[in-house]
Every structure is written in structure tokens, then in C-alpha cells.
N, C-alpha and C. Protein backbone atom coordinates (compact mmCIF):
# COMPACT_ATOMS: atom_id res chain seq x y z
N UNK A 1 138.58 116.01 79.51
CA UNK A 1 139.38 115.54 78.38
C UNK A 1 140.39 114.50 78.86
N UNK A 2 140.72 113.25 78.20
CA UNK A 2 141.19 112.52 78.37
C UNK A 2 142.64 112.68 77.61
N UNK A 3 143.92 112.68 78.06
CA UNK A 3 145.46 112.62 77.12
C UNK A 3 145.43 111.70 76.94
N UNK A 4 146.03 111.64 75.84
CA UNK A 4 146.64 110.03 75.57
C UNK A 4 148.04 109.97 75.10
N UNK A 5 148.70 109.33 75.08
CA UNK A 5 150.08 109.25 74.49
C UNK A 5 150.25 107.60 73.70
N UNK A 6 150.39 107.90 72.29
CA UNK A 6 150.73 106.68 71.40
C UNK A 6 151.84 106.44 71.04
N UNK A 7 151.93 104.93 71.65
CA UNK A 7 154.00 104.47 71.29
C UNK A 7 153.40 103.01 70.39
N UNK A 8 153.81 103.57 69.54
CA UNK A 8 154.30 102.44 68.77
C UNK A 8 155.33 103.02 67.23
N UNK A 9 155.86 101.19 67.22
CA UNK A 9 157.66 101.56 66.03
C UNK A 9 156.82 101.99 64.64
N UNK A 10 155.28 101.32 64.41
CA UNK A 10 155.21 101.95 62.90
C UNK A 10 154.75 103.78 63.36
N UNK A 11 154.99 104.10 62.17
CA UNK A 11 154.65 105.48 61.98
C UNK A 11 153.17 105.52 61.53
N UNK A 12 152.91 104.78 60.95
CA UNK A 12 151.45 104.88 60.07
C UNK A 12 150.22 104.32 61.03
N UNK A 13 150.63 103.35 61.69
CA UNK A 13 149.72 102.86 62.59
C UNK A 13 149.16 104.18 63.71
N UNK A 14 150.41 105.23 64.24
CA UNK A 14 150.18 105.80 65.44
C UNK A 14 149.51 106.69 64.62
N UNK A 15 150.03 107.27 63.59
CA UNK A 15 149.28 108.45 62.69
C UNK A 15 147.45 107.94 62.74
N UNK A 16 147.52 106.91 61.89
CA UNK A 16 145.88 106.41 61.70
C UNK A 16 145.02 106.70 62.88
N UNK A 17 146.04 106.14 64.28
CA UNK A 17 145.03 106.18 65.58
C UNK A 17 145.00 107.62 65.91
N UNK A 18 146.17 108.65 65.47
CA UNK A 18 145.90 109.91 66.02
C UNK A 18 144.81 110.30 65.65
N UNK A 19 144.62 110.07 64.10
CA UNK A 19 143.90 111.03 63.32
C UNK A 19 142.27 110.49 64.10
N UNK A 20 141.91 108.98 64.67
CA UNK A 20 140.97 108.63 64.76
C UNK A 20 140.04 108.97 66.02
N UNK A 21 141.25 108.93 66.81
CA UNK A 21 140.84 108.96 68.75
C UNK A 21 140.80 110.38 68.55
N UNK A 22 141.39 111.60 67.67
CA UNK A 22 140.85 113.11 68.10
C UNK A 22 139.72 113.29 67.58
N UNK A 23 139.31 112.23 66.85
CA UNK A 23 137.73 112.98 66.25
C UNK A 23 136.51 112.44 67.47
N UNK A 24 136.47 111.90 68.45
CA UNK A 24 136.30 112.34 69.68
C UNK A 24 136.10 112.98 70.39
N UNK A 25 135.33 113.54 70.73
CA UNK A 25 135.38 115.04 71.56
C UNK A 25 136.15 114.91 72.95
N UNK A 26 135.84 113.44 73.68
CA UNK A 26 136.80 113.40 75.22
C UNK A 26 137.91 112.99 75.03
N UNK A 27 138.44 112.63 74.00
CA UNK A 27 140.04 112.00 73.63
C UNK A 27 140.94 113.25 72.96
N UNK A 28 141.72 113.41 73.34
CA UNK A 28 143.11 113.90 72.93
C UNK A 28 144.60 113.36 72.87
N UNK A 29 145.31 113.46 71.87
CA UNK A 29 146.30 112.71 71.73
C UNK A 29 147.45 113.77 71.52
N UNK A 30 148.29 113.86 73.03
CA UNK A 30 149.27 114.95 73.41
C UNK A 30 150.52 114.67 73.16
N UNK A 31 150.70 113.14 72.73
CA UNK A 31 151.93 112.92 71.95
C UNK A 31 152.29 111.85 71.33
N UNK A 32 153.63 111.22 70.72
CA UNK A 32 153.53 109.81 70.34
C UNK A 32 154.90 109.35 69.93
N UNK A 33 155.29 108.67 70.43
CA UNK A 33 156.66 107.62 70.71
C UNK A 33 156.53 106.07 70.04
N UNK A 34 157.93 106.23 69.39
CA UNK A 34 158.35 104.70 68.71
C UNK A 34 158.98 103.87 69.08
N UNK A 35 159.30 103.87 70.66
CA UNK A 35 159.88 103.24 71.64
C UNK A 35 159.63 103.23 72.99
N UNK A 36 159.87 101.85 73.92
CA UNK A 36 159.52 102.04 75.21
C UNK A 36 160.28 103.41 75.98
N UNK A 37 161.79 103.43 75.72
CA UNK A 37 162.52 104.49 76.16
C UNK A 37 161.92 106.11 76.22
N UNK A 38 161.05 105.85 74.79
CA UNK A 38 160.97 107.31 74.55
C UNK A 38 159.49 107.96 74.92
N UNK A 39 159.25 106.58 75.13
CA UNK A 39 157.15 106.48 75.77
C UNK A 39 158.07 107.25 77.10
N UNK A 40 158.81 106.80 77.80
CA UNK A 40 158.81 107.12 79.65
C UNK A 40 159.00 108.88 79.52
N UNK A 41 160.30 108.90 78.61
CA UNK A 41 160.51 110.26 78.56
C UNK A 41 158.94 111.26 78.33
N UNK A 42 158.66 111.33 77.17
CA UNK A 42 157.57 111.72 77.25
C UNK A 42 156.11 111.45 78.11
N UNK A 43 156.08 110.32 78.89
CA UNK A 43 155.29 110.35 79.76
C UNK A 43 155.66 111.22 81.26
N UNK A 44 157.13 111.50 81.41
CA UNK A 44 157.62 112.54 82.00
C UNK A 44 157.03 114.21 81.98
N UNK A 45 157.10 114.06 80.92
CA UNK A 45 157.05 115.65 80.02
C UNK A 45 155.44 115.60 79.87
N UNK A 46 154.67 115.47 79.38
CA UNK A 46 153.23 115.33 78.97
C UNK A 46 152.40 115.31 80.04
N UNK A 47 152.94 113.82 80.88
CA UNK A 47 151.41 113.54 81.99
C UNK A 47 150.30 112.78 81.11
N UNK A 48 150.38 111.99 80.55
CA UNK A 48 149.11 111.81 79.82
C UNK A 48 148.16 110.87 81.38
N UNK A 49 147.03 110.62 80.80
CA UNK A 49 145.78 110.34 81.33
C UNK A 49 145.92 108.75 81.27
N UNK A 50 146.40 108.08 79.76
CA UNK A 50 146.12 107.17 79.03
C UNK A 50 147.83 106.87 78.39
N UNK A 51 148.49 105.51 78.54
CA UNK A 51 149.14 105.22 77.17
C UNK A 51 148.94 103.72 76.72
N UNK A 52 148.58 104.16 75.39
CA UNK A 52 148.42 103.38 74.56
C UNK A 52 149.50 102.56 73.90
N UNK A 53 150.05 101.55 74.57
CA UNK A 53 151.42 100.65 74.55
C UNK A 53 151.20 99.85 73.59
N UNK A 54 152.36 99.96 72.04
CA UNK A 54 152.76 98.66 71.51
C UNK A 54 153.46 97.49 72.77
N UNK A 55 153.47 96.27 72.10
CA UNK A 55 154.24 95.38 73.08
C UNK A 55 155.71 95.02 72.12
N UNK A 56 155.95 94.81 71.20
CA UNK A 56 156.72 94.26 70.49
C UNK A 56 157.71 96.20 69.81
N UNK A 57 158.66 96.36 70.26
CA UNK A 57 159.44 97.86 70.02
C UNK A 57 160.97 97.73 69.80
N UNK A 58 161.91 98.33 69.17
CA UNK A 58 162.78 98.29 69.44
C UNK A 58 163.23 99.34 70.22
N UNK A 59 164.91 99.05 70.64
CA UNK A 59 165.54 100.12 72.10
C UNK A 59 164.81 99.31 73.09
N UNK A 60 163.37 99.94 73.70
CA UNK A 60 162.93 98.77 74.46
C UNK A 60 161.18 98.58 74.36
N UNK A 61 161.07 97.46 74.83
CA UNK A 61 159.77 97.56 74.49
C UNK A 61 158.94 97.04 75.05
N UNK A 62 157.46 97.19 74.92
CA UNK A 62 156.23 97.80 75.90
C UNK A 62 156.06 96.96 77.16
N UNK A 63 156.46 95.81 77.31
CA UNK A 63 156.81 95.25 78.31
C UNK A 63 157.19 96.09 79.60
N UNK A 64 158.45 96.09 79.36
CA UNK A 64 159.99 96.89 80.24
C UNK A 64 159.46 98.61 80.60
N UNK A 65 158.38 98.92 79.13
CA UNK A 65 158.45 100.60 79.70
C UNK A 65 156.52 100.50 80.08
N UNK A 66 156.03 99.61 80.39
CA UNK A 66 155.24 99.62 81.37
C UNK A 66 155.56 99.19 82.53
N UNK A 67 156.03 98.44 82.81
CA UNK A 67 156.57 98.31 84.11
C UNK A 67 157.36 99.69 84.75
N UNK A 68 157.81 100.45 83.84
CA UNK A 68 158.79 101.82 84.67
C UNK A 68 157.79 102.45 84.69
N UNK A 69 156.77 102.70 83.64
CA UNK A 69 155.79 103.93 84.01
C UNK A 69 154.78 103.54 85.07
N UNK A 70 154.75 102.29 85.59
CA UNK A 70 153.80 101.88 86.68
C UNK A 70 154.65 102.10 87.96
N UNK A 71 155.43 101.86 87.57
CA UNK A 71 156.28 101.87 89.03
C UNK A 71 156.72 103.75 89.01
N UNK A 72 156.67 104.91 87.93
CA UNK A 72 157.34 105.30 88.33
C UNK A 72 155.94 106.96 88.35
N UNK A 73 155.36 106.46 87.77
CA UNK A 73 154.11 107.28 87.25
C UNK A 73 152.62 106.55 87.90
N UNK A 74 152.31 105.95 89.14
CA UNK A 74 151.27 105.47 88.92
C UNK A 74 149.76 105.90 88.94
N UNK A 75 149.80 107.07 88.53
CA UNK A 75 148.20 108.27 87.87
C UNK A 75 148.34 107.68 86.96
N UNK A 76 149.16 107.18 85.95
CA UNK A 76 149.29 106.90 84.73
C UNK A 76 148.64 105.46 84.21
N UNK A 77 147.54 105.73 83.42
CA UNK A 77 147.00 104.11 83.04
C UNK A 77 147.70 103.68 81.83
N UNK A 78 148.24 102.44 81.79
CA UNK A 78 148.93 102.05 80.55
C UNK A 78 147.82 100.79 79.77
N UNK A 79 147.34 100.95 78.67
CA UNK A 79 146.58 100.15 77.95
C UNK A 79 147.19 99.63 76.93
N UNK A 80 147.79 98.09 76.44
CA UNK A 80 148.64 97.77 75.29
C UNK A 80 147.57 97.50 74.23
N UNK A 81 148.11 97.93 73.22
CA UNK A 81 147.09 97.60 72.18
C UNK A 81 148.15 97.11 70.73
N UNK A 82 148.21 96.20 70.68
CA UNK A 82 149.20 94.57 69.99
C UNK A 82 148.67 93.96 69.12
N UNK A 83 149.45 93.40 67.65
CA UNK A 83 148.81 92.53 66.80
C UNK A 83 149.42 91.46 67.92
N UNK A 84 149.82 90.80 68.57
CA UNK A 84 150.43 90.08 68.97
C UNK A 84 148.78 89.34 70.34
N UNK A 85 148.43 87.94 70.34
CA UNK A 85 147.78 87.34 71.34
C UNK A 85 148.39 86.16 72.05
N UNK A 86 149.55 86.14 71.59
CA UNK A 86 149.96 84.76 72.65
C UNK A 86 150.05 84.91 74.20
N UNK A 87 150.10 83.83 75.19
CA UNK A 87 149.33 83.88 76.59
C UNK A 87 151.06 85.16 76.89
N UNK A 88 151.74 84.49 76.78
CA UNK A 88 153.11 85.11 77.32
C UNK A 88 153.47 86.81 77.00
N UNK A 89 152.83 87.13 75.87
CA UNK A 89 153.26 88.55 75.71
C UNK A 89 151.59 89.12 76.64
N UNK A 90 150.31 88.63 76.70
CA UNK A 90 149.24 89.11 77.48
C UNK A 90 149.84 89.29 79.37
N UNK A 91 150.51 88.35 79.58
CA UNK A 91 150.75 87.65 81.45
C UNK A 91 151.74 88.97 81.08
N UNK A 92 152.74 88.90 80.49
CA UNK A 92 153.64 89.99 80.89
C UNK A 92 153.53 91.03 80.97
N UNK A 93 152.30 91.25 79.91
CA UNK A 93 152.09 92.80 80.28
C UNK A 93 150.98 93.50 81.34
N UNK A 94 150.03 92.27 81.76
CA UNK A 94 149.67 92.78 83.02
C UNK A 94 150.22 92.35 84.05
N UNK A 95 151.87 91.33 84.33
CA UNK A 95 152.33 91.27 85.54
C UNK A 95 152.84 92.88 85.31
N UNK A 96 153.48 93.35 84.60
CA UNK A 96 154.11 95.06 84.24
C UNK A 96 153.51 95.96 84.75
N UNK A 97 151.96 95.74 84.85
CA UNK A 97 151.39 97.05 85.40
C UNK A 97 150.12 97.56 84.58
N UNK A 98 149.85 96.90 82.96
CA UNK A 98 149.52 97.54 82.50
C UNK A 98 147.45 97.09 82.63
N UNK A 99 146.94 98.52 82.39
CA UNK A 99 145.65 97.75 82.75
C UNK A 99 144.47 97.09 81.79
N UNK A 100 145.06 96.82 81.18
CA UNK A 100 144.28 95.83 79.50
C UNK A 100 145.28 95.65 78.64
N UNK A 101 144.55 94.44 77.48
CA UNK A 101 145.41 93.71 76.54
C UNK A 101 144.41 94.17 75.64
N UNK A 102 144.04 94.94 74.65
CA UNK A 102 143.69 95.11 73.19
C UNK A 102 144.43 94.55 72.05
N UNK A 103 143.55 94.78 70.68
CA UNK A 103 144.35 93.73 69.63
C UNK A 103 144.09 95.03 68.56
N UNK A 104 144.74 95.17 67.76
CA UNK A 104 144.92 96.44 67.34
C UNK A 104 143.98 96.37 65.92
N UNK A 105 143.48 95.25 65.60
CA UNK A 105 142.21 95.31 64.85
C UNK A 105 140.80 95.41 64.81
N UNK A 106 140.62 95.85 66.61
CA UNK A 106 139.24 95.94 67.06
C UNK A 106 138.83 97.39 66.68
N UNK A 107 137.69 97.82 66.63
CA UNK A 107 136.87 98.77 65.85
C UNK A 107 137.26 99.75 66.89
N UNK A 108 137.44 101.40 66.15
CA UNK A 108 138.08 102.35 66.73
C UNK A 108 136.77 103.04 67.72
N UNK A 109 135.74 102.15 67.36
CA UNK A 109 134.69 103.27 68.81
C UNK A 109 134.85 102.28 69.79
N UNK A 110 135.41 100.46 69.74
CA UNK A 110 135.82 99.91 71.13
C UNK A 110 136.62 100.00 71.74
N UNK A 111 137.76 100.40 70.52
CA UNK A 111 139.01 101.23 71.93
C UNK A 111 138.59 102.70 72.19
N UNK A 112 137.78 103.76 71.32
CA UNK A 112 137.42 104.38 72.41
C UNK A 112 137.12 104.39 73.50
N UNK A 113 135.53 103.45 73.77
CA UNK A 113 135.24 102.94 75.01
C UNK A 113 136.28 102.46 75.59
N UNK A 114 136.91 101.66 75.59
CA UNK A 114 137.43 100.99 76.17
C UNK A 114 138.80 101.89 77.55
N UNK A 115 139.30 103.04 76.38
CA UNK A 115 140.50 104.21 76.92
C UNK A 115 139.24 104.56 77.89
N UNK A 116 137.98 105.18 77.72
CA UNK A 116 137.07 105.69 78.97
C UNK A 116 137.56 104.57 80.09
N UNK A 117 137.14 103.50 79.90
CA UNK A 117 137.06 102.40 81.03
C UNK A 117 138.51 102.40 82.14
N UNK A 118 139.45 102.31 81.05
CA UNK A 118 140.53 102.09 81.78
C UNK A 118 141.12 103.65 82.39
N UNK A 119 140.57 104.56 81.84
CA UNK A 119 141.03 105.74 82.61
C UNK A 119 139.96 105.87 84.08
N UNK A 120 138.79 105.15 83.97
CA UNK A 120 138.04 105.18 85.02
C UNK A 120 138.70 104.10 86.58
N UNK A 121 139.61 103.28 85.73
CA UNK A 121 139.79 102.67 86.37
C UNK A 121 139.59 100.90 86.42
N UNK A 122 138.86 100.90 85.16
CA UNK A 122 138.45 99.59 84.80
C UNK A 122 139.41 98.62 84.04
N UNK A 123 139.66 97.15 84.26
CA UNK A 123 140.54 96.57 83.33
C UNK A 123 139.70 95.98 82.04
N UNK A 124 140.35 96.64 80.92
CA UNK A 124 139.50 95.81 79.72
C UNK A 124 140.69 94.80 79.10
N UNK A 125 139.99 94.02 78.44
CA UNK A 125 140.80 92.71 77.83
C UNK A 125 140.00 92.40 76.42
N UNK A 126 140.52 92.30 75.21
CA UNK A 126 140.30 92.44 74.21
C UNK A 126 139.42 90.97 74.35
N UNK A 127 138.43 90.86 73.00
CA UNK A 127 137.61 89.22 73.16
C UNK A 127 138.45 87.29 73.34
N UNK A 128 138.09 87.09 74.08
CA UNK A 128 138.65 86.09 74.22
C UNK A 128 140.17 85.78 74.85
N UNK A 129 141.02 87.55 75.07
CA UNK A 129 141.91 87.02 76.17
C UNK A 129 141.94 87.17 76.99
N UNK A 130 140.93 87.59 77.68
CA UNK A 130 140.81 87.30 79.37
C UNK A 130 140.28 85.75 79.87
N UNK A 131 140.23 85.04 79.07
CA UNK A 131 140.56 83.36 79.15
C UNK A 131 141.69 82.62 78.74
N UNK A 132 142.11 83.70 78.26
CA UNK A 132 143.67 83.14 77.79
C UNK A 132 144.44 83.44 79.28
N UNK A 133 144.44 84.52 79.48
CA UNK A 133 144.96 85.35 81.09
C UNK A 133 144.44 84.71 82.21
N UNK A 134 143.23 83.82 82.08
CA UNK A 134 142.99 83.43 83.02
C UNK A 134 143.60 81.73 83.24
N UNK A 135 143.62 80.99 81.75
CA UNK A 135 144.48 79.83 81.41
C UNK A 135 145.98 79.97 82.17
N UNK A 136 146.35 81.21 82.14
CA UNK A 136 148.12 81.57 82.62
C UNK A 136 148.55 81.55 83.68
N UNK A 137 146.60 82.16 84.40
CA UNK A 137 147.01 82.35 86.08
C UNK A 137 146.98 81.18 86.52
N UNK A 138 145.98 80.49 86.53
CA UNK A 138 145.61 78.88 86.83
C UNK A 138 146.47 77.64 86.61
N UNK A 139 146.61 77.17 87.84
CA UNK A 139 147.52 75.99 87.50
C UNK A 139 147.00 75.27 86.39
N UNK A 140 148.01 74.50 85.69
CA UNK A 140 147.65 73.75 84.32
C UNK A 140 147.01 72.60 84.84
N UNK A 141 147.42 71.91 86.03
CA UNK A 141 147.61 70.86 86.73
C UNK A 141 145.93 71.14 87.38
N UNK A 142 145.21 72.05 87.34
CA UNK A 142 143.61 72.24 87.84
C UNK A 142 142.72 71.73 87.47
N UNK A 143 141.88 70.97 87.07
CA UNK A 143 140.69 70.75 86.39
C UNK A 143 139.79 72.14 86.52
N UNK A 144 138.37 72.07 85.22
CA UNK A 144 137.89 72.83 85.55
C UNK A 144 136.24 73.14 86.69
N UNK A 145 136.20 71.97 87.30
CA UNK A 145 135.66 71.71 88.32
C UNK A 145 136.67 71.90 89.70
N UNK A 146 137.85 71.67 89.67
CA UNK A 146 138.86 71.90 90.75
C UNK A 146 138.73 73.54 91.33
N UNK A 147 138.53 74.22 89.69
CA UNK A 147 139.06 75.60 89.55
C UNK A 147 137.71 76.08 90.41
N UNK A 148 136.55 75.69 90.22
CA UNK A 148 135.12 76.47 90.94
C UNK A 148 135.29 75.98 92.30
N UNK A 149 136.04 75.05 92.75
CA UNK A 149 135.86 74.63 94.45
C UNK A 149 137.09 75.61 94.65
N UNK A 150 138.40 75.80 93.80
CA UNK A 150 139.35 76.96 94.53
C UNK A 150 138.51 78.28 94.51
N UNK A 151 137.47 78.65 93.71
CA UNK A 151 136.94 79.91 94.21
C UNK A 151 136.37 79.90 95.09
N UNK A 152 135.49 79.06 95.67
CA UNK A 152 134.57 78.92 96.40
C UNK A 152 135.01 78.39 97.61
N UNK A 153 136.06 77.71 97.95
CA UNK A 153 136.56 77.35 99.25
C UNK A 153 138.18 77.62 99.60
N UNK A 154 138.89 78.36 98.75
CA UNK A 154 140.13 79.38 99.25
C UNK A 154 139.66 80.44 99.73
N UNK A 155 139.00 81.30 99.95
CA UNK A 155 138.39 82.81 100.11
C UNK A 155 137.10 82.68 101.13
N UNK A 156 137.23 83.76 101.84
CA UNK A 156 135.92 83.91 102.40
C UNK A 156 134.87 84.57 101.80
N UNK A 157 133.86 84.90 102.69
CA UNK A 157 132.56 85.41 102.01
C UNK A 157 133.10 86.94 101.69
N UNK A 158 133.49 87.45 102.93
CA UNK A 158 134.25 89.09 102.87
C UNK A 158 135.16 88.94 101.30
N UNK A 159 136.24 88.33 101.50
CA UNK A 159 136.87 88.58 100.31
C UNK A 159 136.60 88.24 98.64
N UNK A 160 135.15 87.14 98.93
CA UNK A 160 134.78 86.96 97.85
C UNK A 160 134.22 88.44 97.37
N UNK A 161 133.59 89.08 97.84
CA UNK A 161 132.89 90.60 98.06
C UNK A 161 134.05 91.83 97.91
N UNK A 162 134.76 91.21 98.03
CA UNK A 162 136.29 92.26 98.09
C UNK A 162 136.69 92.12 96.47
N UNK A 163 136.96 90.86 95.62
CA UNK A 163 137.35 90.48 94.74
C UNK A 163 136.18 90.97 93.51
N UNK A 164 134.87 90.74 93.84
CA UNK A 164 133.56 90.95 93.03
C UNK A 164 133.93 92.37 93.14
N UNK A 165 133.77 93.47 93.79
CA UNK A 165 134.10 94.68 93.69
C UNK A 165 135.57 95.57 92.71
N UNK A 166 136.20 94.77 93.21
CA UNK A 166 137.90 94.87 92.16
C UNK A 166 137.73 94.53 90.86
N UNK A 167 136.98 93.69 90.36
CA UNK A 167 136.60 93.34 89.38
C UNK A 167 135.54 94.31 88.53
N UNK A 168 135.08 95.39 89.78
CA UNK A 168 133.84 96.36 88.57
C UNK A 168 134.94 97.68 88.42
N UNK A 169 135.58 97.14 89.16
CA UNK A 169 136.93 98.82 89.00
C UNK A 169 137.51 99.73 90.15
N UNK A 170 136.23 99.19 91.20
CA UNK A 170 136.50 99.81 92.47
C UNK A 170 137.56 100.29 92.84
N UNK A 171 138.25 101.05 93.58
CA UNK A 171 139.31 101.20 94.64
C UNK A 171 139.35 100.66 96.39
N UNK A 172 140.28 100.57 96.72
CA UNK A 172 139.95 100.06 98.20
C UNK A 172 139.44 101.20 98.98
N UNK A 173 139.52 102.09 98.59
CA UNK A 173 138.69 103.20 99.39
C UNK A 173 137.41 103.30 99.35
N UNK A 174 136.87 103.34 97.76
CA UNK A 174 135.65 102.61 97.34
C UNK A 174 134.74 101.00 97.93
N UNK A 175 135.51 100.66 98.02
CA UNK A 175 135.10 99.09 98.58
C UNK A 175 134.98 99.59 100.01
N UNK A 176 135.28 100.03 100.40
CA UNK A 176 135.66 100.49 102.38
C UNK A 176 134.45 101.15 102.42
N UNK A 177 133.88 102.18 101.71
CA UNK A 177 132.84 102.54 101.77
C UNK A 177 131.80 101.87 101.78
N UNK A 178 131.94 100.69 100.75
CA UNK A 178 130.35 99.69 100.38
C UNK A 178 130.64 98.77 101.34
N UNK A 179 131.32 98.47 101.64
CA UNK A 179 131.74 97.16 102.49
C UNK A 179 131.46 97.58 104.57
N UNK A 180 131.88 98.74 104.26
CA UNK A 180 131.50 99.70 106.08
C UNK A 180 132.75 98.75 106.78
N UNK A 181 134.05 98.80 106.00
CA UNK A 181 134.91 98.74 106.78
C UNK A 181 136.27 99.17 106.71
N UNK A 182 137.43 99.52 107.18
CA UNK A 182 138.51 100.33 107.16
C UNK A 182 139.23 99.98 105.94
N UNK A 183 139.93 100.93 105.82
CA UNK A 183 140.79 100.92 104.23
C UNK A 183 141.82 99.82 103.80
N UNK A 184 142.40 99.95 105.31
CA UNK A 184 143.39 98.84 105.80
C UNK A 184 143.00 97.46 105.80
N UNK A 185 141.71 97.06 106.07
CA UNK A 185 141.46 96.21 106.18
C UNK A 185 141.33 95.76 104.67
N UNK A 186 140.82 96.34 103.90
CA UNK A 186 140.08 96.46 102.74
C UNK A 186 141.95 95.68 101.96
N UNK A 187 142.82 96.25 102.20
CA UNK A 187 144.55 95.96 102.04
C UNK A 187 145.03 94.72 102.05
N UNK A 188 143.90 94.45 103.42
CA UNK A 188 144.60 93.05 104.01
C UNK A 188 143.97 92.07 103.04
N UNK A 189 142.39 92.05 103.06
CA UNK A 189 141.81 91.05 102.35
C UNK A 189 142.58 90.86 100.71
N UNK A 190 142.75 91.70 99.84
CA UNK A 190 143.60 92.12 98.84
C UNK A 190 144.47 90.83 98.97
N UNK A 191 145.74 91.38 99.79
CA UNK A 191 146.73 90.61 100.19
C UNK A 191 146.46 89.06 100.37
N UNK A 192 145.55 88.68 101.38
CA UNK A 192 145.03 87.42 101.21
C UNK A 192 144.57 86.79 99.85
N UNK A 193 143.90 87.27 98.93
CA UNK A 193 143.07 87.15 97.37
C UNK A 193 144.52 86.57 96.83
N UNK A 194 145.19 87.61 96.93
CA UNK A 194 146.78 87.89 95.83
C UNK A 194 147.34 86.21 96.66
N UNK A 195 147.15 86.01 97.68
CA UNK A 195 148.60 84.94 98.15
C UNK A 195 147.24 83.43 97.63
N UNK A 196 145.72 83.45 98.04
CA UNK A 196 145.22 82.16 98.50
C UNK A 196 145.13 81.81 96.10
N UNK A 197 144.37 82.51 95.49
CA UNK A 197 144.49 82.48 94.26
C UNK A 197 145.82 82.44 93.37
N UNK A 198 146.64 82.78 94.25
CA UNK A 198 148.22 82.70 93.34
C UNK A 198 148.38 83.41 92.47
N UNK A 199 147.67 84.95 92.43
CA UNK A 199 147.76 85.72 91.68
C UNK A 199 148.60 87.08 91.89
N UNK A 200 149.02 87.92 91.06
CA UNK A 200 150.42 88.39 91.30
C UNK A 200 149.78 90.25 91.24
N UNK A 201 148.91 90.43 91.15
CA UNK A 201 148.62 92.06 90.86
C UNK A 201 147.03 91.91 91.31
N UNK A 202 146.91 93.19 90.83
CA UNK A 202 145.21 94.03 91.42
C UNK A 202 144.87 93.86 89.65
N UNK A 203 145.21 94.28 88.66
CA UNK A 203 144.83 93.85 87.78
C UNK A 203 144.46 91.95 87.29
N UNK A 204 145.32 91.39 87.59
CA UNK A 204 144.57 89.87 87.65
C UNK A 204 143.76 89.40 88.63
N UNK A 205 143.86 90.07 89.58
CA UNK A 205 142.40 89.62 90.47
C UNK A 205 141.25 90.44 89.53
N UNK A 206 141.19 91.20 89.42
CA UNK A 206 139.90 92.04 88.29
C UNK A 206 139.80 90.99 87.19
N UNK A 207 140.56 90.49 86.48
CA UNK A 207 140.75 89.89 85.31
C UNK A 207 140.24 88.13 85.88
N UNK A 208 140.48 88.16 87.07
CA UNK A 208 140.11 86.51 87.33
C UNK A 208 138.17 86.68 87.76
N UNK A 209 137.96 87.61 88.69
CA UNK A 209 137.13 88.26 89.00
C UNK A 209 136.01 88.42 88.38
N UNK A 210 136.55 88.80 86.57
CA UNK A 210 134.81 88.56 85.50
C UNK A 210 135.67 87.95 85.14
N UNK A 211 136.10 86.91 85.04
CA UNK A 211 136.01 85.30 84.68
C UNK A 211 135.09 84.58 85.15
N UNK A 212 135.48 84.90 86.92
CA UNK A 212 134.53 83.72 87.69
C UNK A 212 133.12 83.86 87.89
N UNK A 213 132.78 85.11 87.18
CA UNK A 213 131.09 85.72 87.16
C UNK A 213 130.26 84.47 86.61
């Protein structure tokens, strides 16, 4: 069984999704908050599996209380699910921690799937903004012929293989296994990806990752 915990300021919206994600048999919904403040508290108290983050809250909001529950909870997958698509509220909430951008009008059996994915470990991105996310990471100043020679000649073959793997959901422990080499190492290449791509998390390398497929 999967927890979930729903924060968002309307009342009617979190109600609709309660009533929808329990008719589900692997989803459960163990609580639900109208603020970032009150998402942490209760992600304290609960433990959920899954939270399902407005971005736009008052007191504070989904921004600010994904970033605390990543930093302060990290078992905890945070998934935002937003009428909101502009590039700036998407970049912020996966520099925060969180591991997908949903749009809160997509059909309730794709955010089902989708809560599976990201509790597995997978980053999902609602249609069409994981090119928006990928527009944000990328210098503006790139062409898009520039952009296929920075994949192909910043990175080695290892870390291209490091990055293709992060991108299906892997863990570095996971990759260490397929790869037949140490965990640490598996850390370092990471580290290299994050500094040679100019990318700021393990979630935007995944997110740049099935871009460059």
C-alpha cells in the first residue's frame, strides 16, 4: 500500500482527489494539508510514501515545504501536482527536491500511475514539461545542434551509461551492480554529470536524461 498525503489551499480539489486515489486498491490517502507548514507537520506525524504538493499556498508554499521535506524526510517522495506550467514555478520545484511536475487536469488513472512511478523511484513530468525543464536547464545562448555535441562530447562513455540509467530510476547502488563497479565510484561519475551538464540535482539529470533519448 502506498500513503499519500494531499496539500493543497482548496478544500474541494483535495476532497475530489481523496475520494478518487482510494478507489484504488494500492493508494491510500493518510492525510491532507492546506499549507506548506502544515504538509511538514503532518509529514512528521504520518510518514507518508507519497506527497502530493500544490505549488502556489498560503503561510507557505509547495516550493519552501518541499525543499524541508527533502532535506528533512528523504524516504519521502514529493510529487507537485499544479494548475500552474510556467518554466519558473516547474525549475523550482525540482531544484526543491521534488520528484515530478503534474498538471492537475490530467486523468486520475495517470496520476495514479504516475504516484506508482515516483514512489518506485521514477521522475514523471506531466506532457510537454519536461521540455520546458529541459529549455531552463540549457543555456539559452545553446543552439540545438550545440546542445547534441554537449551530450556527446562533455561526458564519457561510463557516465553517459551512468546518466541513461538515472534516467530509468535507478539508484547508485543499482547502477554499481549493472555497471560492475563501486558505489563510490558510481558518486563520483554523478558528481561529474551534475558539474560538466550544469545541472543542479539527481532529478534533472533523469529529466535531461529522457530528453536526450
Amino acid at each position: 500500500m502506498i500513503c499519500l498525503l494531499l496539500v493543497d489551499d482548496q478544500e474541494l480539489v483535495s476532497q475530489g482527489l481523496q475520494a478518487m486515489l482510494n478507489l484504488e486498491s494500492d493508494l491510500e490517502v493518510v492525510g491532507i494539508a492546506n499549507n506548506g507548514q502544515t504538509a511538514i507537520e503532518q509529514v512528521a506525524i504520518l510518514k507518508p510514501d507519497v506527497v502530493l504538493m500544490d505549488i502556489r499556498m498560503p503561510i507557505m508554499d509547495g516550493r519552501e515545504a518541499t525543499r524541508i521535506i527533502a532535506q528533512r524526510f528523504p524516504d519521502v517522495k514529493v510529487l507537485v501536482v499544479s494548475t500552474f506550467d510556467e518554466d519558473d514555478y516547474i525549475a523550482h520545484a525540482i531544484k526543491a527536491g521534488a520528484k515530478g511536475y503534474l498538471l492537475k487536469d490530467m486523468p486520475v488513472e495517470e496520476l495514479a500511475q504516475a504516484i506508482r512511478l515516483v514512489h518506485r523511484g521514477y521522475t514523471q513530468m506531466g506532457p510537454g514539461l519536461m521540455e520546458k525543464m529541459l529549455d531552463g536547464i540549457l543555456d539559452s545562448s545553446i543552439t540545438e545542434t550545440e546542445s547534441d555535441e554537449l551530450e556527446l562530447t562533455e561526458l564519457t562513455p561510463r557516465e553517459v551509461e551512468v546518466l541513461q540509467l538515472i534516467g530509468t530510476g535507478c539508484t547508485n547502488r543499482e547502477i554499481a551492480k549493472q555497471l560492475y563497479i563501486a558505489e563510490g565510484t558510481v558518486k563520483t561519475h554523478v558528481t561529474h554529470i551534475l558539474n560538466r551538464l550544469n545541472l543542479r540535482n539527481r532529478s534533472q539529470i533523469a529529466i535531461y536524461a529522457n530528453c536526450a533519448r
